[in-house]
N, C-alpha and C. Protein backbone atom coordinates (compact mmCIF):
# COMPACT_ATOMS: atom_id res chain seq x y z
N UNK A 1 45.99 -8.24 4.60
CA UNK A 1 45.17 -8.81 5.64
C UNK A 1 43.87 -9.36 5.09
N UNK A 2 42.93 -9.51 6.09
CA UNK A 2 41.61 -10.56 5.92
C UNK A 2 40.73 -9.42 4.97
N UNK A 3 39.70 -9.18 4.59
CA UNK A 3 38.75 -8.58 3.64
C UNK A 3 37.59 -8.38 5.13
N UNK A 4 37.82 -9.60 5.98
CA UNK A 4 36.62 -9.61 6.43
C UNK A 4 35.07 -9.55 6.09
N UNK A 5 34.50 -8.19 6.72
CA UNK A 5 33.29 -8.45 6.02
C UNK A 5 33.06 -8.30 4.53
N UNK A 6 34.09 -7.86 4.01
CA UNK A 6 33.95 -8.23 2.19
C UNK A 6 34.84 -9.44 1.72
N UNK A 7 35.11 -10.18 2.45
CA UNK A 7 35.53 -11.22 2.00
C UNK A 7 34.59 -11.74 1.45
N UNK A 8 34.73 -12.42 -0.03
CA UNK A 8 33.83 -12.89 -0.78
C UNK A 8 33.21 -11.84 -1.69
N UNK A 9 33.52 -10.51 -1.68
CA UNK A 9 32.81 -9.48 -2.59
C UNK A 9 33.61 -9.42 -3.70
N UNK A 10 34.81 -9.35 -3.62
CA UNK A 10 35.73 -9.63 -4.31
C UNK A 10 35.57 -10.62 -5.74
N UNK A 11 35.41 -11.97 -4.94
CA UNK A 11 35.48 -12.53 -5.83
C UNK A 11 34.17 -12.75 -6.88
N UNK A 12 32.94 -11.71 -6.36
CA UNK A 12 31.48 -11.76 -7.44
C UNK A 12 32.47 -10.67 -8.12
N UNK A 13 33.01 -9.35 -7.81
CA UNK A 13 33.41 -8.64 -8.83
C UNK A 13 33.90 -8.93 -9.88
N UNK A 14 35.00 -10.25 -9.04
CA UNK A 14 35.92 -10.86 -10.02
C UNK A 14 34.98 -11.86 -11.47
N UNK A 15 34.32 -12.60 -11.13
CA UNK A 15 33.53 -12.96 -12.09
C UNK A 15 32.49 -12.18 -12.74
N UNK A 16 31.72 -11.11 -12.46
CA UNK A 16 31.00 -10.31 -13.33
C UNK A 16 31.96 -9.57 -13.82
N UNK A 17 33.02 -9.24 -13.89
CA UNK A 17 33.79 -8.62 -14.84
C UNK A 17 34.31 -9.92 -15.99
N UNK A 18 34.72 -11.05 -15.46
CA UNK A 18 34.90 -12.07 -15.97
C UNK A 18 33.68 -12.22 -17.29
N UNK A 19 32.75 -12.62 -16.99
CA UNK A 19 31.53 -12.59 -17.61
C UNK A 19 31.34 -11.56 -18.40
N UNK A 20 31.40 -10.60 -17.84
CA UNK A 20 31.48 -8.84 -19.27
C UNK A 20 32.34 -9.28 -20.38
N UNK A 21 33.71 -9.40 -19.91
CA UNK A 21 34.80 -9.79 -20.39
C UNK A 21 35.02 -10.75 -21.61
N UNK A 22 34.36 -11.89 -21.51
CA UNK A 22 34.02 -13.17 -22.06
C UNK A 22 35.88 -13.91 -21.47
N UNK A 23 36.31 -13.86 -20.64
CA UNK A 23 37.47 -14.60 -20.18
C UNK A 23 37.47 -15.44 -19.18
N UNK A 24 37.91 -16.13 -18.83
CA UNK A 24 38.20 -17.15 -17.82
C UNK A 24 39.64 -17.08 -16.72
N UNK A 25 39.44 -16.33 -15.96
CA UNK A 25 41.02 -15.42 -15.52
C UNK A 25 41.47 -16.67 -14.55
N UNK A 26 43.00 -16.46 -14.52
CA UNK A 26 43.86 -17.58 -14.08
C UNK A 26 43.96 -17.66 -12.38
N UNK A 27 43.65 -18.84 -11.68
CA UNK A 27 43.67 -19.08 -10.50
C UNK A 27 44.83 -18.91 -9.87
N UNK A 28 44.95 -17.51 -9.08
CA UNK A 28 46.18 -16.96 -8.22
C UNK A 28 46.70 -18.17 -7.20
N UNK A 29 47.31 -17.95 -6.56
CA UNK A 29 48.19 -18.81 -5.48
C UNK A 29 48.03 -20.09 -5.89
N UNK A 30 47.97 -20.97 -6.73
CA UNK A 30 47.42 -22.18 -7.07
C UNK A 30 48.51 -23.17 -7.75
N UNK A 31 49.95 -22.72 -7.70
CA UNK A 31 50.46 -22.79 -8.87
C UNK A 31 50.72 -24.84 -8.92
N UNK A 32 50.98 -25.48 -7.59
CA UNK A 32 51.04 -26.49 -7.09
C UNK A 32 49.57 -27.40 -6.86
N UNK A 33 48.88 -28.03 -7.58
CA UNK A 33 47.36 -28.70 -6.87
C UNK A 33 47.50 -29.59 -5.69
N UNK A 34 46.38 -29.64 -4.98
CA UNK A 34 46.52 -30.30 -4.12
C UNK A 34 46.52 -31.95 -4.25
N UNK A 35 47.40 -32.46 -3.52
CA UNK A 35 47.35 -34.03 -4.18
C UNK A 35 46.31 -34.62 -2.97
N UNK A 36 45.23 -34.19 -2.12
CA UNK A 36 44.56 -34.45 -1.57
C UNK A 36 43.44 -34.75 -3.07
N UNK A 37 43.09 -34.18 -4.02
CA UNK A 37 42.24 -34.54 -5.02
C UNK A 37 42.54 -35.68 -6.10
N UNK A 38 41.96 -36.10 -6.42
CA UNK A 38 42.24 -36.85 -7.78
C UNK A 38 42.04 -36.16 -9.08
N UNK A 39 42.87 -35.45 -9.72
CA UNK A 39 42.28 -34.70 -10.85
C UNK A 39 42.73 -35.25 -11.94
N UNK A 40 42.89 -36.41 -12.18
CA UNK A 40 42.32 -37.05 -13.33
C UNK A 40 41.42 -37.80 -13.63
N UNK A 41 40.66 -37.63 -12.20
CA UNK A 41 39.42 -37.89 -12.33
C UNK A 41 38.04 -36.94 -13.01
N UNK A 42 37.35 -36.99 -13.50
CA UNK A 42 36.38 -35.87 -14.12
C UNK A 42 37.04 -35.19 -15.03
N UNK A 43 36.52 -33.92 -15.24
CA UNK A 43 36.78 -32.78 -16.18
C UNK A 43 36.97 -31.07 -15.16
N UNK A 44 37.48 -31.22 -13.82
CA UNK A 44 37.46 -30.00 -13.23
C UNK A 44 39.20 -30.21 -13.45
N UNK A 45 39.55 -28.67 -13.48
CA UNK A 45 41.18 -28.82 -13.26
C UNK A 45 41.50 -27.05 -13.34
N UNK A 46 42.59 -26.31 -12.50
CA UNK A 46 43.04 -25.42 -12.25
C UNK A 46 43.08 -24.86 -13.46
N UNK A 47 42.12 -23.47 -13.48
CA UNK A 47 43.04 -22.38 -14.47
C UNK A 47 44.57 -21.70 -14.14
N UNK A 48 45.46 -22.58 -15.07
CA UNK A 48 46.64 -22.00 -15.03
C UNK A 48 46.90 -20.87 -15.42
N UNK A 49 46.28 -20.65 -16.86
CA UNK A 49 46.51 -19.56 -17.48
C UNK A 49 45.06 -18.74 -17.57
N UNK A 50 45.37 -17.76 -18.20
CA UNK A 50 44.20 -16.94 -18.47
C UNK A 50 43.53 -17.19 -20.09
N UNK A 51 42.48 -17.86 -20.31
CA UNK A 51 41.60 -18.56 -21.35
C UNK A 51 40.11 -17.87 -22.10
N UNK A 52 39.99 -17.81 -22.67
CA UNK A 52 38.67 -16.94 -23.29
C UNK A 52 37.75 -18.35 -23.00
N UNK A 53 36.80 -17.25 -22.48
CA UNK A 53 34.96 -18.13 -22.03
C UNK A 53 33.87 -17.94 -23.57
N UNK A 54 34.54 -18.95 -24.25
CA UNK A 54 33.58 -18.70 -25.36
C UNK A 54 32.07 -18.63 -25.08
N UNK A 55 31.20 -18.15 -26.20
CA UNK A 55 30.18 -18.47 -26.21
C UNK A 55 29.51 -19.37 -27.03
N UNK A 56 28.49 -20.01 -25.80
CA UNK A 56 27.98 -21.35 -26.39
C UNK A 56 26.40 -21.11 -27.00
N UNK A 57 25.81 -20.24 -26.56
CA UNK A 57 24.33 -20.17 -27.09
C UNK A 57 23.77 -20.54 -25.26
N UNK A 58 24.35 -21.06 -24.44
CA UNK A 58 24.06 -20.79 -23.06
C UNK A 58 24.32 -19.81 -22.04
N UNK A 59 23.64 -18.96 -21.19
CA UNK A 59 24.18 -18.23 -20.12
C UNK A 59 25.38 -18.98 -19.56
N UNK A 60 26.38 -17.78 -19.52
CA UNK A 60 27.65 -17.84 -18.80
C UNK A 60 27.19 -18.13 -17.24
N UNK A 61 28.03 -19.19 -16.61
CA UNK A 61 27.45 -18.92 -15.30
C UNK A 61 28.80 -19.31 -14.71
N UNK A 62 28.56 -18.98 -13.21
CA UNK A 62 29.80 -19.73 -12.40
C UNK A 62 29.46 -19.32 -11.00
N UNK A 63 29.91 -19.92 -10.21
CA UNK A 63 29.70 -20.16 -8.57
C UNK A 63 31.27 -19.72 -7.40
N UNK A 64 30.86 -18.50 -6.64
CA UNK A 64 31.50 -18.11 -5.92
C UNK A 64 31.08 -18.06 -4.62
N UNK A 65 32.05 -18.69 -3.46
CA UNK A 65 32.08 -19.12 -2.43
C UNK A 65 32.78 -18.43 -1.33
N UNK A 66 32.28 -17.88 -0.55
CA UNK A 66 32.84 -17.15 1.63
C UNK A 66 32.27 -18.17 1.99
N UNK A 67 33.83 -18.84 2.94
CA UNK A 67 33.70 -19.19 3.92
C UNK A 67 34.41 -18.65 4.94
N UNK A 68 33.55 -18.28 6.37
CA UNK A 68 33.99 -17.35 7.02
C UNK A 68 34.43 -18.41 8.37
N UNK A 69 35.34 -17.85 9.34
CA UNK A 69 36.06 -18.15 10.25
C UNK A 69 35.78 -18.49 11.61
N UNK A 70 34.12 -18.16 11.22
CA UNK A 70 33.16 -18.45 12.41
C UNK A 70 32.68 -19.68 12.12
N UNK A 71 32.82 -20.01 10.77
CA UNK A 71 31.85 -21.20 10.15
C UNK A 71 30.62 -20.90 9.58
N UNK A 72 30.59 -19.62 9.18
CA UNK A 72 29.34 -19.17 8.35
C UNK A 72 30.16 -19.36 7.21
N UNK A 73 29.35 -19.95 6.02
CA UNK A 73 29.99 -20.08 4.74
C UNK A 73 28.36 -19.94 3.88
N UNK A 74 28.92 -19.09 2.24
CA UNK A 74 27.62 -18.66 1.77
C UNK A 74 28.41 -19.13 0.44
N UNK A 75 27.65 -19.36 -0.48
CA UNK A 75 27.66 -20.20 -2.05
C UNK A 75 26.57 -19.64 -2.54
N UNK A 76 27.14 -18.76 -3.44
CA UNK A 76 26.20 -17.92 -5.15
C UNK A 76 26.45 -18.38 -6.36
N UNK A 77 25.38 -18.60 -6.99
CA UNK A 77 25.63 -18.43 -8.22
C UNK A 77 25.08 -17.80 -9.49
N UNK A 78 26.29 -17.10 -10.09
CA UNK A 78 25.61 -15.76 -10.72
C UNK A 78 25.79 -16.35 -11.99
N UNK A 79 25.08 -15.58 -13.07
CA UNK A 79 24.38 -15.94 -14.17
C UNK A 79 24.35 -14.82 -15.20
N UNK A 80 25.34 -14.53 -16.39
CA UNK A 80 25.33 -13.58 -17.10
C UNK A 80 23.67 -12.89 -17.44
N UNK A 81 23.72 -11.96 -17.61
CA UNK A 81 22.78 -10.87 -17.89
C UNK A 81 22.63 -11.17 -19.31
N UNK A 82 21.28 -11.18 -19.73
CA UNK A 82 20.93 -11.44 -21.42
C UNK A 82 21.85 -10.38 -22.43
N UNK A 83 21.98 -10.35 -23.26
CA UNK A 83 22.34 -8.69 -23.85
C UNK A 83 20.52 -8.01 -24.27
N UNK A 84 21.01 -6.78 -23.81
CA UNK A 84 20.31 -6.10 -24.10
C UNK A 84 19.24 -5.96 -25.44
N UNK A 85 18.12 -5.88 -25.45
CA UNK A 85 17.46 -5.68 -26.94
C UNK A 85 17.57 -4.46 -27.42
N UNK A 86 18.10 -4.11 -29.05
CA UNK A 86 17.72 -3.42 -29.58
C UNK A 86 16.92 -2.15 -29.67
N UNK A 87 17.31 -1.04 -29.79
CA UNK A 87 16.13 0.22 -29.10
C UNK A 87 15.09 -0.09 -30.20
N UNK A 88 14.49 0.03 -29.86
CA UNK A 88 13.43 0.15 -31.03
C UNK A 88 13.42 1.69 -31.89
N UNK A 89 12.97 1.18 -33.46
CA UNK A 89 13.35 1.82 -34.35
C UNK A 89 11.94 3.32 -33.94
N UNK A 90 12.81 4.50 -34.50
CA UNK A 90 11.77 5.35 -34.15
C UNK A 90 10.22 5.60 -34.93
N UNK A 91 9.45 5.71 -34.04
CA UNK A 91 7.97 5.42 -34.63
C UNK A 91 7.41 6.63 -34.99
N UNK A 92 7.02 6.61 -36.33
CA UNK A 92 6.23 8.26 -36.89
C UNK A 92 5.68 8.87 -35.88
N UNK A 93 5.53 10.30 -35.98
CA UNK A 93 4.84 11.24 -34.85
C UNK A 93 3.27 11.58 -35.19
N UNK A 94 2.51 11.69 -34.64
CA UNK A 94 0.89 11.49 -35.14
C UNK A 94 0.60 12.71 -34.57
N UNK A 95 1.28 13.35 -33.86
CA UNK A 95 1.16 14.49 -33.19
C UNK A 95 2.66 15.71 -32.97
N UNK A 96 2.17 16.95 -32.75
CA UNK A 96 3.20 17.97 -32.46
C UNK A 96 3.66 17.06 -30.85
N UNK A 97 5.09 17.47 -30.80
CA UNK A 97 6.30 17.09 -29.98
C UNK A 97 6.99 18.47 -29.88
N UNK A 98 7.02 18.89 -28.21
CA UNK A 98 7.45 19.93 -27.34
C UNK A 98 9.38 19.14 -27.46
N UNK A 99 10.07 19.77 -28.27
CA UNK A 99 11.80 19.69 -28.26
C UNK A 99 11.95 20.67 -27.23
N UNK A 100 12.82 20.40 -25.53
CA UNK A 100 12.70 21.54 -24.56
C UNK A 100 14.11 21.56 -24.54
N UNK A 101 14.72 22.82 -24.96
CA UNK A 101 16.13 22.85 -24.81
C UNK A 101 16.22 24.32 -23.23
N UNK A 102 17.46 23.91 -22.65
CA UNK A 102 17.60 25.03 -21.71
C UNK A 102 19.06 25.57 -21.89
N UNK A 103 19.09 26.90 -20.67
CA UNK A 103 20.76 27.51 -20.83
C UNK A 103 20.52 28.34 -19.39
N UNK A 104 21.84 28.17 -19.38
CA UNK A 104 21.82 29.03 -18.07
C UNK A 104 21.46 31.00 -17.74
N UNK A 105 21.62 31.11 -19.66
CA UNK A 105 21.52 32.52 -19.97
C UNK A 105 20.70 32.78 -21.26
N UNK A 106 19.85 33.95 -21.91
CA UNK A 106 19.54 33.53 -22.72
C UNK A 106 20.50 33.46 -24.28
N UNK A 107 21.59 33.80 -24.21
CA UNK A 107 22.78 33.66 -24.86
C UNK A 107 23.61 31.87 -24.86
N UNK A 108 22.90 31.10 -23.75
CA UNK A 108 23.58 29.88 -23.89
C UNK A 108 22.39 28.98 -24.58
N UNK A 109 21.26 29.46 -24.07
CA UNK A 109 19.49 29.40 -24.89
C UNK A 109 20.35 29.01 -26.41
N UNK A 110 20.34 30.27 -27.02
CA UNK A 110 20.72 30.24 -28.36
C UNK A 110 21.32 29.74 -28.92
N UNK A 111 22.69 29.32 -28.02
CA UNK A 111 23.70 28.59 -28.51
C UNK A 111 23.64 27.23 -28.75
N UNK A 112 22.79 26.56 -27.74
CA UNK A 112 22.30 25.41 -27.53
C UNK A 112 21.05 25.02 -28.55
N UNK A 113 20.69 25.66 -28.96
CA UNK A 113 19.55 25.66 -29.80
C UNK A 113 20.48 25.54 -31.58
N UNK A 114 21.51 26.35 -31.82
CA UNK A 114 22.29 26.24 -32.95
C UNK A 114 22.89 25.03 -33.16
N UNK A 115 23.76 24.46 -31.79
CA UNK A 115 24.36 23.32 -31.58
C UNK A 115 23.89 22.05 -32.26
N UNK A 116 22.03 21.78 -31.73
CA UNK A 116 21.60 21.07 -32.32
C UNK A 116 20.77 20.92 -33.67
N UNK A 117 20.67 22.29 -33.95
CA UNK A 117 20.58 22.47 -35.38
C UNK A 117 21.61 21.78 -36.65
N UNK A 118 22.95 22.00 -36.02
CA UNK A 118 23.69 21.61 -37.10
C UNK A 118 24.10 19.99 -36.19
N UNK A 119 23.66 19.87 -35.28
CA UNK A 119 23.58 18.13 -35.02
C UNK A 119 22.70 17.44 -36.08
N UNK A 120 21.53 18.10 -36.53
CA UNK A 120 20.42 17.91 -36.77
C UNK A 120 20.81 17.64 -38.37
N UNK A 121 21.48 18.93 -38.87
CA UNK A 121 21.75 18.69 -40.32
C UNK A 121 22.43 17.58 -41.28
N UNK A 122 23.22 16.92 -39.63
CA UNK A 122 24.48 15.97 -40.24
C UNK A 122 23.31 14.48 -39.99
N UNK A 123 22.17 14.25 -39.15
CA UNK A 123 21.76 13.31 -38.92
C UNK A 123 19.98 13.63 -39.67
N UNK A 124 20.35 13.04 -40.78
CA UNK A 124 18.96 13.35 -41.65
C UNK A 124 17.89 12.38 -41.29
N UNK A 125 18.02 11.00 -40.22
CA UNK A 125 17.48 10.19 -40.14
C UNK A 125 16.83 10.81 -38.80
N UNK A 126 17.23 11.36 -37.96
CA UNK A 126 16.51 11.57 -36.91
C UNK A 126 14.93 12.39 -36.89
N UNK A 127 14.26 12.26 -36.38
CA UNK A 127 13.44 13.05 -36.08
C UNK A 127 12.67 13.65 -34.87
N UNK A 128 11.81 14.58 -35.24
CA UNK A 128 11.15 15.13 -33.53
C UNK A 128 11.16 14.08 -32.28
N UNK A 129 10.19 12.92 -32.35
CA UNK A 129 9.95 12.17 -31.44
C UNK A 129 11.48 11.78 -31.28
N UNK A 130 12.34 11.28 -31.51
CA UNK A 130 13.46 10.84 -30.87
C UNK A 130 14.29 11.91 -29.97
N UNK A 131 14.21 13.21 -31.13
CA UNK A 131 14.93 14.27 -30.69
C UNK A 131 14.64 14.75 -29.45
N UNK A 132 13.39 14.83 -28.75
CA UNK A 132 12.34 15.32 -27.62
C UNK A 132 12.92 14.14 -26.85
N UNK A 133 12.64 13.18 -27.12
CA UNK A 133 13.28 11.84 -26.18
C UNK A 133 14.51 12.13 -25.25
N UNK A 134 15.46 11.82 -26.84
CA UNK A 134 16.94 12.36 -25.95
C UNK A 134 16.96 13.56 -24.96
N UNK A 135 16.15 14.86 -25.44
CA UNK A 135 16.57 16.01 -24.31
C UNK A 135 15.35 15.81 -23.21
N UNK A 136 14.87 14.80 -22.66
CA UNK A 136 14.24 14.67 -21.62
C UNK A 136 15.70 14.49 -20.73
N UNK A 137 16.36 13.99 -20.72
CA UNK A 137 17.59 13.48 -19.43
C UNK A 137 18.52 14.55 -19.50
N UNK A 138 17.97 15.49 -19.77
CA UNK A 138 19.49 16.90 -19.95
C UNK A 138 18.78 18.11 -18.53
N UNK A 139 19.77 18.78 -17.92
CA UNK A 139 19.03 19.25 -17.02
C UNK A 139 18.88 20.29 -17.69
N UNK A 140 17.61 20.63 -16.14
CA UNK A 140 16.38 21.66 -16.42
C UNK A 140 16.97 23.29 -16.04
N UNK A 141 17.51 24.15 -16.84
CA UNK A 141 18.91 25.05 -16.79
C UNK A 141 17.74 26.45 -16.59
N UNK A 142 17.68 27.71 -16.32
CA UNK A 142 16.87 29.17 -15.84
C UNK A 142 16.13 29.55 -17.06
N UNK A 143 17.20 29.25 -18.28
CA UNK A 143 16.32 30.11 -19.42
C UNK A 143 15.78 28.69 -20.39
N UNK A 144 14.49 29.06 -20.70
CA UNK A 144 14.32 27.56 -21.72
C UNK A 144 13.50 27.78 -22.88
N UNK A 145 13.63 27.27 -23.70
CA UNK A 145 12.95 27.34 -25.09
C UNK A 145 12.30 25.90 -25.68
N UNK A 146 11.19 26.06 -26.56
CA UNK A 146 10.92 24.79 -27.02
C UNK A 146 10.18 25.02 -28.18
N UNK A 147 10.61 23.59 -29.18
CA UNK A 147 9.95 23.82 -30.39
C UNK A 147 8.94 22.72 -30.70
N UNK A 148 7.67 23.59 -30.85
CA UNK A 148 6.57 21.94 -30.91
C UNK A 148 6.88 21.90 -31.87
N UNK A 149 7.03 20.77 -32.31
CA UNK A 149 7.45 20.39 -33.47
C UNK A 149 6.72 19.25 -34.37
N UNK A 150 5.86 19.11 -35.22
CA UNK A 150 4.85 18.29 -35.98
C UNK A 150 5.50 17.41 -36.76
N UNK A 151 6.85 17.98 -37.52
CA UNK A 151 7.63 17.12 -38.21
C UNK A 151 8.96 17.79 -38.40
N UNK A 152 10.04 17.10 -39.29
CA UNK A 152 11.17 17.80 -39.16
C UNK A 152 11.93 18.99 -39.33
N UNK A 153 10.77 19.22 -40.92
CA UNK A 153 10.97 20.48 -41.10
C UNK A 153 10.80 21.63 -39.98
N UNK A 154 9.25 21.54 -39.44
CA UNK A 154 8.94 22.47 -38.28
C UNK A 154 10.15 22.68 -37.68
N UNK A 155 10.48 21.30 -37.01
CA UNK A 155 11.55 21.50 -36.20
C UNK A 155 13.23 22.22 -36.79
N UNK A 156 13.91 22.25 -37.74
CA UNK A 156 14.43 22.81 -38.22
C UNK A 156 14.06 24.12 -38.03
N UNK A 157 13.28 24.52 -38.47
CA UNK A 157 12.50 26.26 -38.80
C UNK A 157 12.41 26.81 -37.41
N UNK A 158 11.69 25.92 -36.48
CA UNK A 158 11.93 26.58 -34.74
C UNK A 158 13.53 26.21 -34.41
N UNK A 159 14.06 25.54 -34.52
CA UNK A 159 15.69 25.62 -34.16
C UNK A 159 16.41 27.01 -34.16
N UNK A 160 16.08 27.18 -35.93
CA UNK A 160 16.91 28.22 -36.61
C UNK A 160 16.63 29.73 -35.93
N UNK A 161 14.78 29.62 -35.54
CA UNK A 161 14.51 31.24 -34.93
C UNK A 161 15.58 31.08 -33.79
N UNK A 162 15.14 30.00 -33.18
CA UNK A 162 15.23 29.66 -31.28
C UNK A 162 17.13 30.78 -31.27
N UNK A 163 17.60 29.66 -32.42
CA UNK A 163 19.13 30.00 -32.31
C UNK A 163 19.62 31.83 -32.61
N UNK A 164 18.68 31.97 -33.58
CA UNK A 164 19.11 33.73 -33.81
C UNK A 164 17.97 34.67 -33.00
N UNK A 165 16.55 33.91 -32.08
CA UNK A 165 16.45 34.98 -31.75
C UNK A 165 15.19 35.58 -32.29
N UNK A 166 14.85 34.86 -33.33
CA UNK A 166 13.90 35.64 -33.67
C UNK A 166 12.53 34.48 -33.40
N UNK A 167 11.16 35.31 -33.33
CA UNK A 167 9.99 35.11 -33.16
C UNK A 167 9.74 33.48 -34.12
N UNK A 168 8.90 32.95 -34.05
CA UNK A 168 8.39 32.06 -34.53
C UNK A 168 7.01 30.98 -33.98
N UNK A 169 6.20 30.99 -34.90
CA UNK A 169 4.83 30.48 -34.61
C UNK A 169 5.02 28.94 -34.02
N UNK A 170 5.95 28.26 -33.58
CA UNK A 170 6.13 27.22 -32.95
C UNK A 170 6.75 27.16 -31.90
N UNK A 171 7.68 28.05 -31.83
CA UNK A 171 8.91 28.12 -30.42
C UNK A 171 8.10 29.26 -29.18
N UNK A 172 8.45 28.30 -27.97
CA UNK A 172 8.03 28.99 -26.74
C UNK A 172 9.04 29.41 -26.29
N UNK A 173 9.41 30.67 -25.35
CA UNK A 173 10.74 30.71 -24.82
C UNK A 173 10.59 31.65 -23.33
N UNK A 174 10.84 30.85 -22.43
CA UNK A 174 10.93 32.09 -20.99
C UNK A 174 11.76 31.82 -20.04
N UNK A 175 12.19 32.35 -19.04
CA UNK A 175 12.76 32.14 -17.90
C UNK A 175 11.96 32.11 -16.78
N UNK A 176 12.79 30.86 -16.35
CA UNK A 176 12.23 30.62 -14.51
C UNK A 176 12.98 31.34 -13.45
N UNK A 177 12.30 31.59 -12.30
CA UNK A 177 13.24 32.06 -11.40
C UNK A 177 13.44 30.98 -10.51
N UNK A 178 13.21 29.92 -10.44
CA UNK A 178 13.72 28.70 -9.58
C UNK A 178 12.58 28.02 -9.63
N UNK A 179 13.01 26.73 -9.13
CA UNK A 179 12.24 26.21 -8.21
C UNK A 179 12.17 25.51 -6.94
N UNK A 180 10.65 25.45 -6.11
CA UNK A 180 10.99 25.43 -4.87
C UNK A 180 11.38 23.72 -4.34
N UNK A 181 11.98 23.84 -3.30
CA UNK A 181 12.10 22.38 -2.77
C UNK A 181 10.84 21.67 -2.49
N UNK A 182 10.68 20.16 -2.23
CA UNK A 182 9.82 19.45 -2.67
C UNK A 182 9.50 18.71 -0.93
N UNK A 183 8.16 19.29 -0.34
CA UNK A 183 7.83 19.28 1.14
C UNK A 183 6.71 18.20 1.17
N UNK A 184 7.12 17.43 2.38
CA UNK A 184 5.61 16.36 2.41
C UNK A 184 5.38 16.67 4.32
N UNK A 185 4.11 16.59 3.73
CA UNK A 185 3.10 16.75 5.26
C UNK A 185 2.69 15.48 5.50
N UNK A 186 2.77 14.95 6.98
CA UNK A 186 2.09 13.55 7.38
C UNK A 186 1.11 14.26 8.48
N UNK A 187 0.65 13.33 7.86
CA UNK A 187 -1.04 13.92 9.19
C UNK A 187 -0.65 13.53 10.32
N UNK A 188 -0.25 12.38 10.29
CA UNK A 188 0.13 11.38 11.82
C UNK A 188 -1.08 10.78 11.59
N UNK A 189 -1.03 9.48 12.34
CA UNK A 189 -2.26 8.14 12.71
C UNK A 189 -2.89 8.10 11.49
N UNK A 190 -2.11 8.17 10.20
CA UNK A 190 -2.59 7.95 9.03
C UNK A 190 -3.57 8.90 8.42
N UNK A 191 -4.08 9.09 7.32
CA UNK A 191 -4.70 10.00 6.59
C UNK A 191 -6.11 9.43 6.19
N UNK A 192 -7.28 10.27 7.10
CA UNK A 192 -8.51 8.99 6.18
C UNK A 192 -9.42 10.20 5.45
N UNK A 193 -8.92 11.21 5.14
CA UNK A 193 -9.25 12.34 3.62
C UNK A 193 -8.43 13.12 3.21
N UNK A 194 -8.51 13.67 1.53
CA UNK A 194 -7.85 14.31 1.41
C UNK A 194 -7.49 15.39 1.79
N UNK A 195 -6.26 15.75 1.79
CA UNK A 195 -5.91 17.33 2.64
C UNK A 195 -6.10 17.21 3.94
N UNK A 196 -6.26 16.14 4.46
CA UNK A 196 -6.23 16.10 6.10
C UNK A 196 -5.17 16.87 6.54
N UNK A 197 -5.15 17.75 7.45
CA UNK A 197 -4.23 17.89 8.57
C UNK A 197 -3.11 19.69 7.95
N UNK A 198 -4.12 19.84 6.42
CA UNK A 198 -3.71 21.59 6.04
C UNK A 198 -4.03 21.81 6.33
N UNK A 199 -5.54 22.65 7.43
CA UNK A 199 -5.72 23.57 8.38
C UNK A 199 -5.12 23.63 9.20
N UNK A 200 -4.46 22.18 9.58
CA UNK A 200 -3.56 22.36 11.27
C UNK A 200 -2.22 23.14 10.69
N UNK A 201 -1.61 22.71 9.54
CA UNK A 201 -0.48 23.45 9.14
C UNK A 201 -0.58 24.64 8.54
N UNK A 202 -1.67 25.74 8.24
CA UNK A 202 -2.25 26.94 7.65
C UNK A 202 -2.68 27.47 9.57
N UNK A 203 -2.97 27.06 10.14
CA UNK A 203 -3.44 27.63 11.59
C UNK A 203 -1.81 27.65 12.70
N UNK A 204 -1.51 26.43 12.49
CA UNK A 204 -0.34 26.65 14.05
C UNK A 204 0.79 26.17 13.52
N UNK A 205 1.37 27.42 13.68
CA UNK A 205 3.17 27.60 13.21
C UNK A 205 3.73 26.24 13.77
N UNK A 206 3.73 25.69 14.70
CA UNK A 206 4.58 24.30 15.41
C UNK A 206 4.23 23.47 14.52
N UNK A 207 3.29 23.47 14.22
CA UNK A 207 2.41 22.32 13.08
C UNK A 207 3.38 22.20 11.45
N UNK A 208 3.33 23.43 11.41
CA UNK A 208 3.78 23.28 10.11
C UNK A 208 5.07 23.68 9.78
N UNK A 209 5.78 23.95 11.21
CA UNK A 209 7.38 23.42 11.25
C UNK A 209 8.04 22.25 11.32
């Protein structure tokens, strides 16, 4: 049946995958042209087959068209995405760097802390500042440890306690007992100081339900 209101979604999918792709995919139901056109006129003509969209040193582009049954009709045109730049290469540390590893126990603490120790051993190029980087996007787990770390060695040396356990003049290590959910107060008719409207929610229970 009809797509209806996604009629036409379809076919942007169909070309941004096209475009990822670098291909030119073959025009379905088409197999006959219409002799209403002249197509030996110009340079437009049916993809029969399925063709690779080389690259020219120009954005890929192409134009997809809904026309709808009411007579609303809409025309896009999308435009490959640059490729991405290069991460940038990692930049010396001028300062100690907090590495925050977590676990759900302090036995997964440790484990997790060994893990990347011997990550660490096989990748001699890495260092603190990158290492701290990457475990920013890892979640925030009950038990946690961290090694400030000044340079690589440090960091090695707090790994190795973190992982067996023992004390060390760089590694922090404690458990949380949670944390709380994240509450916003509106004053109403807008706010014209700070903390407006915490006495009303510290004084009357309705207030600050």
């Amino acid at each position: 049946g009809h797509a209806q209101a996604a009629a036409g979604v379809g076919g942007v999918i169909k070309m941004v995958q096209a475009m990822h792709h670098g291909v030119l995919p073959r025009t379905l139901h088409a197999d006959v042209p219409s002799s209403g056109i002249d197509w030996s006129a110009g340079a437009v003509e049916l993809l029969t087959r399925e063709q690779p969209w080389p690259e020219t040193g120009r954005a890929r582009r192409a134009g997809v068209s809904s026309f709808g049954a009411s007579g609303t009709n809409a025309h896009v045109i999308l435009e490959a995405a640059p490729e991405p730049l290069p991460a940038p290469g990692g930049e010396p540390v001028s300062g100690p760097v907090p590495v925050v590893l977590s676990g759900r126990s302090a036995e997964a603490l440790r484990a997790q802390a060994g893990r990347l120790l011997s990550f660490l051993e096989a990748r001699a190029d890495l260092g603190p500042g990158e290492v701290a980087h990457a475990l920013t996007r890892r979640a925030e787990l009950e038990h946690r440890g961290a090694v400030v770390a000044r340079d690589r060695e440090t960091l090695v040396r707090g790994l190795t306690a973190l992982a067996s356990g023992e004390p060390d003049p760089a590694v922090v290590s404690g458990h949380t007992t949670g944390r709380g959910r994240p509450a916003v107060l509106f004053t109403g008719q807008g706010s014209q100081r700070p903390g407006m409207g915490r006495e009303l929610y510290e004084t009357f229970p309705a207030f600050a339900a």
